[in-house]
Protein backbone atom coordinates (compact mmCIF):
# COMPACT_ATOMS: atom_id res chain seq x y z
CA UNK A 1 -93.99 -10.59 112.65
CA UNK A 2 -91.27 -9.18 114.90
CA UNK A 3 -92.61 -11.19 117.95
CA UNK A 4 -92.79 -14.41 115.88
CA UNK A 5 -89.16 -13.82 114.76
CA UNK A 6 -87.99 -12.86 118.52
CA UNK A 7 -89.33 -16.27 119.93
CA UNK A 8 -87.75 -18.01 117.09
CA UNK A 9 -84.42 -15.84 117.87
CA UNK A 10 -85.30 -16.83 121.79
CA UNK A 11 -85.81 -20.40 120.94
CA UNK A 12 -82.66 -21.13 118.52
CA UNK A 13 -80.29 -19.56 121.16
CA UNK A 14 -81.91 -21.14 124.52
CA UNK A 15 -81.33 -24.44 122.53
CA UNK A 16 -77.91 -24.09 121.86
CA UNK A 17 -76.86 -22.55 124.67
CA UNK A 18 -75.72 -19.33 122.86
CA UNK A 19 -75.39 -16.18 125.05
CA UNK A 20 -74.29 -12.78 125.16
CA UNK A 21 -73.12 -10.68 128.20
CA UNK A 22 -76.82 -9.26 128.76
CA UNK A 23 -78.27 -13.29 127.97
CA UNK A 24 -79.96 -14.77 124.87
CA UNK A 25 -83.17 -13.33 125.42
CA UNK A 26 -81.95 -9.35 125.48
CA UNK A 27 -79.98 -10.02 122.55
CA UNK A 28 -82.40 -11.97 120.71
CA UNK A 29 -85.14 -9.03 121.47
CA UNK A 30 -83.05 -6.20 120.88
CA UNK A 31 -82.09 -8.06 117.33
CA UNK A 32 -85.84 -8.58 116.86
CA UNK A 33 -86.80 -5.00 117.64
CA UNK A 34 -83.87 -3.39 116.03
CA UNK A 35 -82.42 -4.95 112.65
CA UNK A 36 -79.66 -2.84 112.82
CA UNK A 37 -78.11 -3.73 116.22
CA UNK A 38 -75.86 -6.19 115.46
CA UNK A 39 -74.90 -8.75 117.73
CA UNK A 40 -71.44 -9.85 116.70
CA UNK A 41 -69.85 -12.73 115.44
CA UNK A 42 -71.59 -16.13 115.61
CA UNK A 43 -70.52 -18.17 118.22
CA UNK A 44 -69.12 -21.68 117.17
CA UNK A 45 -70.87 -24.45 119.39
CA UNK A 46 -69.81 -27.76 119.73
CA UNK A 47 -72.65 -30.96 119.59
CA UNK A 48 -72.50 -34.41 119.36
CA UNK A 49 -74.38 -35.69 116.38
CA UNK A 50 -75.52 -39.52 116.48
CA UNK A 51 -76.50 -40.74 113.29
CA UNK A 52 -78.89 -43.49 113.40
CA UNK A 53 -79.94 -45.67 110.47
CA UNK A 54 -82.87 -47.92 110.47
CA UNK A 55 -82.83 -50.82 107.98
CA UNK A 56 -85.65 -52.83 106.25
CA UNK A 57 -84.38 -56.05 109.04
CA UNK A 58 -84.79 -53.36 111.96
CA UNK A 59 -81.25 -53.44 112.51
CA UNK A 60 -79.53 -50.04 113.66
CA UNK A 61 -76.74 -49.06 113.17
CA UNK A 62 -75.11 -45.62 114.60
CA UNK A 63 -72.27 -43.13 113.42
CA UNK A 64 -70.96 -40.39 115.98
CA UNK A 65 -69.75 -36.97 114.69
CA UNK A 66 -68.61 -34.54 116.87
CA UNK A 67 -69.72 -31.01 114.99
CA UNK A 68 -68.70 -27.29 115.08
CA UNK A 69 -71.95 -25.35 114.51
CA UNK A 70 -71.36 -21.88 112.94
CA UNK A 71 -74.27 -21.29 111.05
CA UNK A 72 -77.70 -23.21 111.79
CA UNK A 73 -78.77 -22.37 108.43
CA UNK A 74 -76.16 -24.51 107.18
CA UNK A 75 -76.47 -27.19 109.83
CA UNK A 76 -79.99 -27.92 109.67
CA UNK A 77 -79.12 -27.76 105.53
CA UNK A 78 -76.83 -30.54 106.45
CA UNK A 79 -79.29 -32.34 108.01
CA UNK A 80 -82.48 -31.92 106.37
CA UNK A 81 -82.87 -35.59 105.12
CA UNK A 82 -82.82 -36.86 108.86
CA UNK A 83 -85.49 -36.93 111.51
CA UNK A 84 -84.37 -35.36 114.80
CA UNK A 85 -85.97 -38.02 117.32
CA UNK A 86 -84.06 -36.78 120.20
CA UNK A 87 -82.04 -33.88 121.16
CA UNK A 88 -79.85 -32.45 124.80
CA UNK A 89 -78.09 -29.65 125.49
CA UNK A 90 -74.67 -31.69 123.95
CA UNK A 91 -76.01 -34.18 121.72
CA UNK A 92 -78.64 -34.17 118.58
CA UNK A 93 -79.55 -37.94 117.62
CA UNK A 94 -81.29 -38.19 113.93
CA UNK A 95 -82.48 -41.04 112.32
CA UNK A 96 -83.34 -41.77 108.85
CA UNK A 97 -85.41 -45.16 106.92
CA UNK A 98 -82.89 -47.79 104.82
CA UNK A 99 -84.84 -49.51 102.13
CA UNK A 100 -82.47 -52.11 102.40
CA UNK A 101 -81.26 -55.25 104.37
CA UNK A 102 -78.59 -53.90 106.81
CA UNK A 103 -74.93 -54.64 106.46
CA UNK A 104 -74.90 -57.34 109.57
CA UNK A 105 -77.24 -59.73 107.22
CA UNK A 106 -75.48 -59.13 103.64
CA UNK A 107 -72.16 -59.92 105.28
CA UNK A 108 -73.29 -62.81 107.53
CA UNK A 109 -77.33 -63.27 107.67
CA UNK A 110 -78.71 -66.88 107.00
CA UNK A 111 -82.60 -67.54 107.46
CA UNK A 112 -83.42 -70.84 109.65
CA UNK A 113 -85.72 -72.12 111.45
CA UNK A 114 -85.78 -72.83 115.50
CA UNK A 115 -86.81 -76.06 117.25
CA UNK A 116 -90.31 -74.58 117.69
CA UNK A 117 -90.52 -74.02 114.12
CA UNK A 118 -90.07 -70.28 114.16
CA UNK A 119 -88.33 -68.86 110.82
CA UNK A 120 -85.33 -66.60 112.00
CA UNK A 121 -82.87 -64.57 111.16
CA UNK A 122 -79.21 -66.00 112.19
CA UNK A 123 -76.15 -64.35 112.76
CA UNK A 124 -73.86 -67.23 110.80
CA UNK A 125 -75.38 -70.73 109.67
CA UNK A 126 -78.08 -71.47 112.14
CA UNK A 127 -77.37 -72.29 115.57
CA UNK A 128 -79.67 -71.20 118.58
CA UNK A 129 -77.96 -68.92 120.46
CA UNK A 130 -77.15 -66.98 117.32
CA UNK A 131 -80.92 -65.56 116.46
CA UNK A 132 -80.51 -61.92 115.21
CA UNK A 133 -84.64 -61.45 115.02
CA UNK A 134 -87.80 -64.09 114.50
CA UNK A 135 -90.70 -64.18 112.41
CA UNK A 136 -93.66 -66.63 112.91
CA UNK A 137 -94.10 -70.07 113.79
CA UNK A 138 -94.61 -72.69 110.47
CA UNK A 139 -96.03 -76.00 110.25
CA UNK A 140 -93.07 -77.67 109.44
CA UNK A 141 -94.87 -80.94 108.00
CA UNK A 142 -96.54 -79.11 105.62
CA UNK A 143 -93.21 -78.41 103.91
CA UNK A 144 -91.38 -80.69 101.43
CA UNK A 145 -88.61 -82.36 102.69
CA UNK A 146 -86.28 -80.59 100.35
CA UNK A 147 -87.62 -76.90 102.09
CA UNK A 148 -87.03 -78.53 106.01
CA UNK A 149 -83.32 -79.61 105.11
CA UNK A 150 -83.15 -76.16 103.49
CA UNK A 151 -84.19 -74.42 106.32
CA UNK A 152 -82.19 -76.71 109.05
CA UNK A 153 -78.72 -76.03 106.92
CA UNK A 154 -79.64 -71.85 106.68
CA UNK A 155 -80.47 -70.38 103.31
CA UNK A 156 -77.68 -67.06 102.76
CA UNK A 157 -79.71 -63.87 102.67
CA UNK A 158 -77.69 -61.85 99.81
CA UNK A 159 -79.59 -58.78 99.31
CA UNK A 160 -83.26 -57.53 99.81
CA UNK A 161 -84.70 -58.87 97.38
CA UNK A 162 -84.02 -62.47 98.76
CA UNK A 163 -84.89 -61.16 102.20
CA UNK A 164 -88.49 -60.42 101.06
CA UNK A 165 -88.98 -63.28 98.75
CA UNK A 166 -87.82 -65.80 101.49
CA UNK A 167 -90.39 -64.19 103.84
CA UNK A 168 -93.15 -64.29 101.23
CA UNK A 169 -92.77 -67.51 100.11
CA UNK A 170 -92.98 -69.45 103.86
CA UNK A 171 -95.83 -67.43 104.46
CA UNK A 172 -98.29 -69.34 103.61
CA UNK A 173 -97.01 -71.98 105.67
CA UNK A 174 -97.20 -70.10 109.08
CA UNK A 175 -99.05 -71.51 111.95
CA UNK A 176 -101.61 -68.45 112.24
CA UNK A 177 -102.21 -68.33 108.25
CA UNK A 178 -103.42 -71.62 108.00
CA UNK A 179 -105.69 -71.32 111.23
CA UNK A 180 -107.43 -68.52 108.87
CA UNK A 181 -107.69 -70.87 105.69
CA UNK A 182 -109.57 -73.53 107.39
């Protein structure tokens, strides 16, 4: 038990950099050994923490907090609905799932289709330099008139639930679907 809790000791200051005058591994063993050695106030360290969120439309968006660590109980506590995906001796990036359509599309996302019939995602009404992220390739003259002019002008995606039922209902019309249903 003692070793267990001197490589965790080891491991938690070698991470953060943490050291005493004789280094982190003497302190940490000497805690380990001996409870009642203390070994003085905690250090404050300083980290950059990147934020990352990952939406439903695989956008990402990213918040930077600088942080003042003083207890690691209470930081990881901070942080224990995030997935650490990467981590450096200044910086700790986490990450955590959106079940939602990101901000970029609410505010300004319109689904369109391209000139090779691919349904996309534009940034604004659809123009072809503005294509935030593409789906799959439909037969266009399998669709009513009514759906071609709809996709040409850019239908407003307003939330997810629009996102997904736009998606599901061109399906069907996709070039590699209908290869399947013949």
């Amino acid at each position: 038990m003692r070793l267990r809790g001197f490589i965790t000791a080891w491991a938690l200051l070698s991470l953060f950099g943490i050291q005493g005058a004789e280094g982190p591994v003497n302190i940490a063993a000497e805690a380990a050994v001996n409870p009642s050695v203390e070994v003085g106030e905690p250090v404050p360290i300083q980290r950059t923490i990147i934020l990352q969120r990952v939406y439903l439309d695989g956008e990402i968006s990213e918040e930077t907090i600088e942080e003042t660590i003083i207890s690691m109980d209470d930081f990881w506590r901070k942080y224990d609905k995030w997935l650490l995906v990467d981590q450096n001796d200044s910086q700790l990036v986490f990450q955590t799932y959106v079940d939602d359509i990101s901000p970029l599309l609410k505010g300004n996302g319109y689904f369109g289709i391209k000139a090779d019939g691919t349904i996309s995602i534009f940034n604004g009404k659809p123009v072809k330099d503005q294509v935030i992220q593409s789906f799959y390739q439909i037969d266009l003259k399998k669709l009513e008139s009514s759906q071609q002019t709809e996709l040409l002008k850019g239908v407003k995606i307003e939330n997810k639930e629009r996102y997904k039922q736009f998606l599901e209902v061109y399906k069907p019309y996709s070039i590699s679907t209908m290869k399947t249903l013949h």
